[in-house]
PDB file of N, CA and C in Angstrom:
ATOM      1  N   UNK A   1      15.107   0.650 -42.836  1.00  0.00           N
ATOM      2  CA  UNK A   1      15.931   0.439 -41.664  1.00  0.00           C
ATOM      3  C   UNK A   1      15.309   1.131 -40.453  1.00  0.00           C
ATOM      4  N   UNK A   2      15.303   0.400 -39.523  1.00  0.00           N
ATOM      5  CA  UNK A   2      15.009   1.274 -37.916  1.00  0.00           C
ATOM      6  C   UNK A   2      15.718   2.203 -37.359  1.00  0.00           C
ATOM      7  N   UNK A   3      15.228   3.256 -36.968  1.00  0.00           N
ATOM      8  CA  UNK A   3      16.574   4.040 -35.966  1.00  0.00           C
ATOM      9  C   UNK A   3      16.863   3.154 -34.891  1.00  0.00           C
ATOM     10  N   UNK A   4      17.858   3.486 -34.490  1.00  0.00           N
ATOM     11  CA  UNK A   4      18.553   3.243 -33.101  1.00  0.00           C
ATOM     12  C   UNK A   4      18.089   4.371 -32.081  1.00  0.00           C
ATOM     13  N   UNK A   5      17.546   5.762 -32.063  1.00  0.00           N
ATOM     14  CA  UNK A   5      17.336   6.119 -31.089  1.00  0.00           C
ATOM     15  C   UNK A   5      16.447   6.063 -29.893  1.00  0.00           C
ATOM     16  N   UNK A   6      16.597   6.425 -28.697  1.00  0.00           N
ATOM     17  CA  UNK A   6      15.935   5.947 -28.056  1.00  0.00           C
ATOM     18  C   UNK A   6      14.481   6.679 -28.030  1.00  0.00           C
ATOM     19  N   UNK A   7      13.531   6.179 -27.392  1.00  0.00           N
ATOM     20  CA  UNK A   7      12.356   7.255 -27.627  1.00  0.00           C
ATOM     21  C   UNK A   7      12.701   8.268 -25.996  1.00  0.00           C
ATOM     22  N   UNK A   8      11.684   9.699 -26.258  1.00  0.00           N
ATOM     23  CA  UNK A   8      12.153  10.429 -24.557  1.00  0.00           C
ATOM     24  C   UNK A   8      11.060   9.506 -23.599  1.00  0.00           C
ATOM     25  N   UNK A   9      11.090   9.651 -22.177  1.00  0.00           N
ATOM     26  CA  UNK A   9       9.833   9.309 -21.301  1.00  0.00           C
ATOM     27  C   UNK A   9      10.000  10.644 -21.087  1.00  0.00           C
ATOM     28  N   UNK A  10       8.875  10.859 -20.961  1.00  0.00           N
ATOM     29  CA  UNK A  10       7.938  11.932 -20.501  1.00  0.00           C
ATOM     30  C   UNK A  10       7.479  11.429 -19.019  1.00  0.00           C
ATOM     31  N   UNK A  11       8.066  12.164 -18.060  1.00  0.00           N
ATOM     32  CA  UNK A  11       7.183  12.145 -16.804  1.00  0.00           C
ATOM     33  C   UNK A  11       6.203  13.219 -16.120  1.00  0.00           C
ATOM     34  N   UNK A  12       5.424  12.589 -15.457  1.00  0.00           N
ATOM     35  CA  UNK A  12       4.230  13.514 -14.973  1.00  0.00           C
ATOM     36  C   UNK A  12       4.719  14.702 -13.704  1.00  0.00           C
ATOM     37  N   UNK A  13       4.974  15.712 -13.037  1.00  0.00           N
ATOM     38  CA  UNK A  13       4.773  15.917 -12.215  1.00  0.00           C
ATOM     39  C   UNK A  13       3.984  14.484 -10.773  1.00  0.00           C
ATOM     40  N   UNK A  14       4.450  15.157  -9.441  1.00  0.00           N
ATOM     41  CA  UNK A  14       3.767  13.923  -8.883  1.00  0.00           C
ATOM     42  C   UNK A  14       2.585  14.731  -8.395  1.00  0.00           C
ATOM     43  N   UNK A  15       1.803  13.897  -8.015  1.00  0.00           N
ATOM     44  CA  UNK A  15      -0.018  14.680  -7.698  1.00  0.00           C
ATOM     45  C   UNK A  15      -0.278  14.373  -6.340  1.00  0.00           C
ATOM     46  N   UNK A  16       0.116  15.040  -5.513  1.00  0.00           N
ATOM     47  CA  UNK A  16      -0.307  14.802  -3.311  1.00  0.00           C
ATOM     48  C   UNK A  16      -1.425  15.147  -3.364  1.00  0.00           C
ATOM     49  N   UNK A  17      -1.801  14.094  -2.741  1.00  0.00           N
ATOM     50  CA  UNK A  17      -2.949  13.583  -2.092  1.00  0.00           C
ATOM     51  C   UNK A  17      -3.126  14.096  -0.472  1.00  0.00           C
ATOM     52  N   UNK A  18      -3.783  13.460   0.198  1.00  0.00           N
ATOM     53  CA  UNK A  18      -3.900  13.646   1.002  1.00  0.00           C
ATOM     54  C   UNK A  18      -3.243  12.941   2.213  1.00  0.00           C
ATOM     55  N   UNK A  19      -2.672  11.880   1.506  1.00  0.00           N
ATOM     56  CA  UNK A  19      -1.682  10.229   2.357  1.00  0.00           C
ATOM     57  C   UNK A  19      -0.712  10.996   1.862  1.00  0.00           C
ATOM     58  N   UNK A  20      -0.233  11.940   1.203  1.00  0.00           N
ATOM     59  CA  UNK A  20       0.776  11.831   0.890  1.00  0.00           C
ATOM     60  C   UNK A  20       1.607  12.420   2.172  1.00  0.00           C
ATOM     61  N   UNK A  21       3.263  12.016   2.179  1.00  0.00           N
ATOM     62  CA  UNK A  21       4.345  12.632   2.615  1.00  0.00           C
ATOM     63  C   UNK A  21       5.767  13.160   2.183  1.00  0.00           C
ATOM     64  N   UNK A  22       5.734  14.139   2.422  1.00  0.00           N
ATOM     65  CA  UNK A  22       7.117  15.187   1.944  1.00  0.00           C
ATOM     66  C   UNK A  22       8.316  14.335   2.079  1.00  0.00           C
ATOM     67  N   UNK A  23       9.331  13.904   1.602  1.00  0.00           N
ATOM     68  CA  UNK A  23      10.579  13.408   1.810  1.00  0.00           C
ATOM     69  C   UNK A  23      11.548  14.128   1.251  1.00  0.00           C
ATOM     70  N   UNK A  24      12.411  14.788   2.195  1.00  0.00           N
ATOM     71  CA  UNK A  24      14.180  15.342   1.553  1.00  0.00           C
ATOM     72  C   UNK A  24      14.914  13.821   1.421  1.00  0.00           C
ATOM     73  N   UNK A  25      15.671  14.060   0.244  1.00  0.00           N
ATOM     74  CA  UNK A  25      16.944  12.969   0.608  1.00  0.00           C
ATOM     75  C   UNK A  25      17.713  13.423   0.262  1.00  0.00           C
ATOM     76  N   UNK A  26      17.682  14.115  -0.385  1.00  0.00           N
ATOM     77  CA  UNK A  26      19.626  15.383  -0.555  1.00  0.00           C
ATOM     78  C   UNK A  26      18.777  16.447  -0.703  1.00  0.00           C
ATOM     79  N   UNK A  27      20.051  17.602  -0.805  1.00  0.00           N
ATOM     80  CA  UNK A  27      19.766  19.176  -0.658  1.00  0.00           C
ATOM     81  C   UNK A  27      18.935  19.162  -2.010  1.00  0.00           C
ATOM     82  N   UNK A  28      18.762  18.411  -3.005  1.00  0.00           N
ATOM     83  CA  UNK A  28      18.104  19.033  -4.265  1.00  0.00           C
ATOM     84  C   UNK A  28      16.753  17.863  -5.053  1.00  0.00           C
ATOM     85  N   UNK A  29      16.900  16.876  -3.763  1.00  0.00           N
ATOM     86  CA  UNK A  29      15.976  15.449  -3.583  1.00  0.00           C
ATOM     87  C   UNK A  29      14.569  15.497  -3.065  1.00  0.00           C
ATOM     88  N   UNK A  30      13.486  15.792  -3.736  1.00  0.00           N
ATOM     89  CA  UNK A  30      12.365  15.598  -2.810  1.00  0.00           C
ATOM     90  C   UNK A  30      10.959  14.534  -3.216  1.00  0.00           C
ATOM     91  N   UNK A  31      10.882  14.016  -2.717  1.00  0.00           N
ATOM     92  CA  UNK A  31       9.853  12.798  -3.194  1.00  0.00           C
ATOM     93  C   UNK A  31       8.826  12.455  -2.007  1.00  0.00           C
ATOM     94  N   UNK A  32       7.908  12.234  -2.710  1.00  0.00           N
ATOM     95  CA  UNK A  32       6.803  12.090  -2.141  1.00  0.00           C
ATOM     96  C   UNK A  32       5.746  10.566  -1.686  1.00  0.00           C
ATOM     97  N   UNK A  33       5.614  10.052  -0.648  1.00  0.00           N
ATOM     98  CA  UNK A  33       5.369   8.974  -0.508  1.00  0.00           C
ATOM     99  C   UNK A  33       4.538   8.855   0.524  1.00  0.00           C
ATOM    100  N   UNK A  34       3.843   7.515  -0.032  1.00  0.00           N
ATOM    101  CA  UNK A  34       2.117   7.110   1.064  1.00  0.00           C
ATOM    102  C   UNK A  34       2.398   6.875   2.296  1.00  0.00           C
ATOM    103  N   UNK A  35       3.689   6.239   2.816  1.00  0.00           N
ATOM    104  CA  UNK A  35       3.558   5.389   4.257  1.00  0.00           C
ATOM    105  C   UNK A  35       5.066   5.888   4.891  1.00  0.00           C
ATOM    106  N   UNK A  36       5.331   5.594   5.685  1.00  0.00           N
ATOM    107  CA  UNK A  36       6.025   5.502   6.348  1.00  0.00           C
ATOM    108  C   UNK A  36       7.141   4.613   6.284  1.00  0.00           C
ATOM    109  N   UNK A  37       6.540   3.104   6.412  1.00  0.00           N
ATOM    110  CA  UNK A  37       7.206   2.297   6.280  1.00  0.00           C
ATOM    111  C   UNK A  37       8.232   2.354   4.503  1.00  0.00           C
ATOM    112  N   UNK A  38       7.855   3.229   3.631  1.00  0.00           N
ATOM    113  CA  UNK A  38       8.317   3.807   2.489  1.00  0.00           C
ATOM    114  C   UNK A  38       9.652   4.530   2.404  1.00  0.00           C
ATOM    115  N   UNK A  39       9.080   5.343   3.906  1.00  0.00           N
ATOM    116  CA  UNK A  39      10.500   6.126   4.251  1.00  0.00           C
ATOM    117  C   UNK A  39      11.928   5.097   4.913  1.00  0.00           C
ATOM    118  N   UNK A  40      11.653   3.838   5.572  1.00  0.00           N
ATOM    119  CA  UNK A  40      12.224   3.232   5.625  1.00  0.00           C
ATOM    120  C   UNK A  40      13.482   2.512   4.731  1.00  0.00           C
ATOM    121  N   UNK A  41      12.751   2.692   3.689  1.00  0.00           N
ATOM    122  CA  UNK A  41      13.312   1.901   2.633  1.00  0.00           C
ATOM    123  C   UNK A  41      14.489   3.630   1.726  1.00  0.00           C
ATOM    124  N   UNK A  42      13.739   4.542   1.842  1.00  0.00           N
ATOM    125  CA  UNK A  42      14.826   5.583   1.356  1.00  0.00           C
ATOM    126  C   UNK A  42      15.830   6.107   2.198  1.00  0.00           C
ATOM    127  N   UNK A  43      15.237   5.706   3.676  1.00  0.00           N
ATOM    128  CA  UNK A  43      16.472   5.829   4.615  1.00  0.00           C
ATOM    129  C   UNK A  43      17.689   4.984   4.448  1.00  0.00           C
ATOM    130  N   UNK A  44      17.345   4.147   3.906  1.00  0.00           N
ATOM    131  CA  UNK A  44      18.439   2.413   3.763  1.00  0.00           C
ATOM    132  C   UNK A  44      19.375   3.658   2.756  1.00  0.00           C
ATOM    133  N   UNK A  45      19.112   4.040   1.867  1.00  0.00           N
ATOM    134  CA  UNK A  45      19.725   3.898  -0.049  1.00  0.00           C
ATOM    135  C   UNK A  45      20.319   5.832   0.446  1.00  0.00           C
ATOM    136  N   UNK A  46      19.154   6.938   1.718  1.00  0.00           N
ATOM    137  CA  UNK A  46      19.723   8.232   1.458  1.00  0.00           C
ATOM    138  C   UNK A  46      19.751   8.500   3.603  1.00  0.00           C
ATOM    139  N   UNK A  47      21.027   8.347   3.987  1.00  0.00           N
ATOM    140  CA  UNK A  47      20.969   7.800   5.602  1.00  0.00           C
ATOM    141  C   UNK A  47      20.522   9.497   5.927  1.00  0.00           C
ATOM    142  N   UNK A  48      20.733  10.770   4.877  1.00  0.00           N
ATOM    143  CA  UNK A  48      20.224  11.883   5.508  1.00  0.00           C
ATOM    144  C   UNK A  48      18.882  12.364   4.904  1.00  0.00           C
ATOM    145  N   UNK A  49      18.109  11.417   4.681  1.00  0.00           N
ATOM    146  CA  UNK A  49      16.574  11.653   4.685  1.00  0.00           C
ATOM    147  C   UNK A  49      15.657  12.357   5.875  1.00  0.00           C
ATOM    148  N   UNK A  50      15.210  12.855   5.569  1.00  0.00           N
ATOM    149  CA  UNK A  50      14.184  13.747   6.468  1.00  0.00           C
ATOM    150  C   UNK A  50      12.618  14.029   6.224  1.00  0.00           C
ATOM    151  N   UNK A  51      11.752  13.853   7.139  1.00  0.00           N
ATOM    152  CA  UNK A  51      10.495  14.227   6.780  1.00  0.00           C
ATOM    153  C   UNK A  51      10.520  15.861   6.340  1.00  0.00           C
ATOM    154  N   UNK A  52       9.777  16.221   5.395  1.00  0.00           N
ATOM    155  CA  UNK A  52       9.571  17.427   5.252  1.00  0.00           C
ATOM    156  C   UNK A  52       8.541  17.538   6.343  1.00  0.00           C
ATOM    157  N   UNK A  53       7.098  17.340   5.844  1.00  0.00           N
ATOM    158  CA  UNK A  53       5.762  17.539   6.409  1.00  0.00           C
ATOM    159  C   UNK A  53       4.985  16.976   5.459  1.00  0.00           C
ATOM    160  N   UNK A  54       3.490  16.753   5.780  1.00  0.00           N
ATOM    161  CA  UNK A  54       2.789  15.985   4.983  1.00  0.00           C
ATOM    162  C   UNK A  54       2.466  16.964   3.814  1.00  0.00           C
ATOM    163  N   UNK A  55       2.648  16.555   2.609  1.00  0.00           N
ATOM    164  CA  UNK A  55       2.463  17.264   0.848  1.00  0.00           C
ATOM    165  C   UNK A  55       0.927  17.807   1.432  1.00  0.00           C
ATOM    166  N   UNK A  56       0.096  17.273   1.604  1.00  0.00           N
ATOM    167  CA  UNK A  56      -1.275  18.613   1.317  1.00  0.00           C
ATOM    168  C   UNK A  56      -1.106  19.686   2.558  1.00  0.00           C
ATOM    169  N   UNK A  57      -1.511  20.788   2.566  1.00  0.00           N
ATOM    170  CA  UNK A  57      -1.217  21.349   4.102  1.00  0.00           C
ATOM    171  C   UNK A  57      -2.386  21.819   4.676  1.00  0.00           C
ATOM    172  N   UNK A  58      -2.310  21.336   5.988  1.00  0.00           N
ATOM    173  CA  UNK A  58      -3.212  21.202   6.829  1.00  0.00           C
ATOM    174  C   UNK A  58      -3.838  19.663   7.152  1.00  0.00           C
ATOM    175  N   UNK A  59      -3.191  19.115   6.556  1.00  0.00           N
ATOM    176  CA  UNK A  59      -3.035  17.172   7.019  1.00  0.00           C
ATOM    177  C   UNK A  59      -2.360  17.051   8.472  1.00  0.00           C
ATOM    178  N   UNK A  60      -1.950  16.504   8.837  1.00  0.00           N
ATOM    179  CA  UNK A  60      -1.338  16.087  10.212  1.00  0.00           C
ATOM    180  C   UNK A  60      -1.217  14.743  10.162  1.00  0.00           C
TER     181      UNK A  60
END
């Protein structure tokens, strides 16, 4: 017989680059993303999103 349970995912840490950008979307929310137009789309779903600053430091 098969189990029924589910298997875990294992996720990676995320890895910033140098495109990368800092995103808050709640007090305990932070994600990291290439473009801009990216932030657009988490503004839609979190309306108090905020740039942090760009993930590597000393990017601009």
């Amino acid at each position: 017989m098969s189990s029924s349970r589910k298997e875990k995912v294992m996720y990676r840490p995320a890895q910033a680059d140098e495109d990368c950008i800092k995103v808050r979307l709640d007090h305990r929310t932070i994600v990291l993303i290439k473009s801009m137009k990216k932030f657009a789309y988490w503004k839609e779903k979190y309306p108090d999103a905020e740039v942090i600053e760009p993930a590597v430091p000393g990017k601009k």
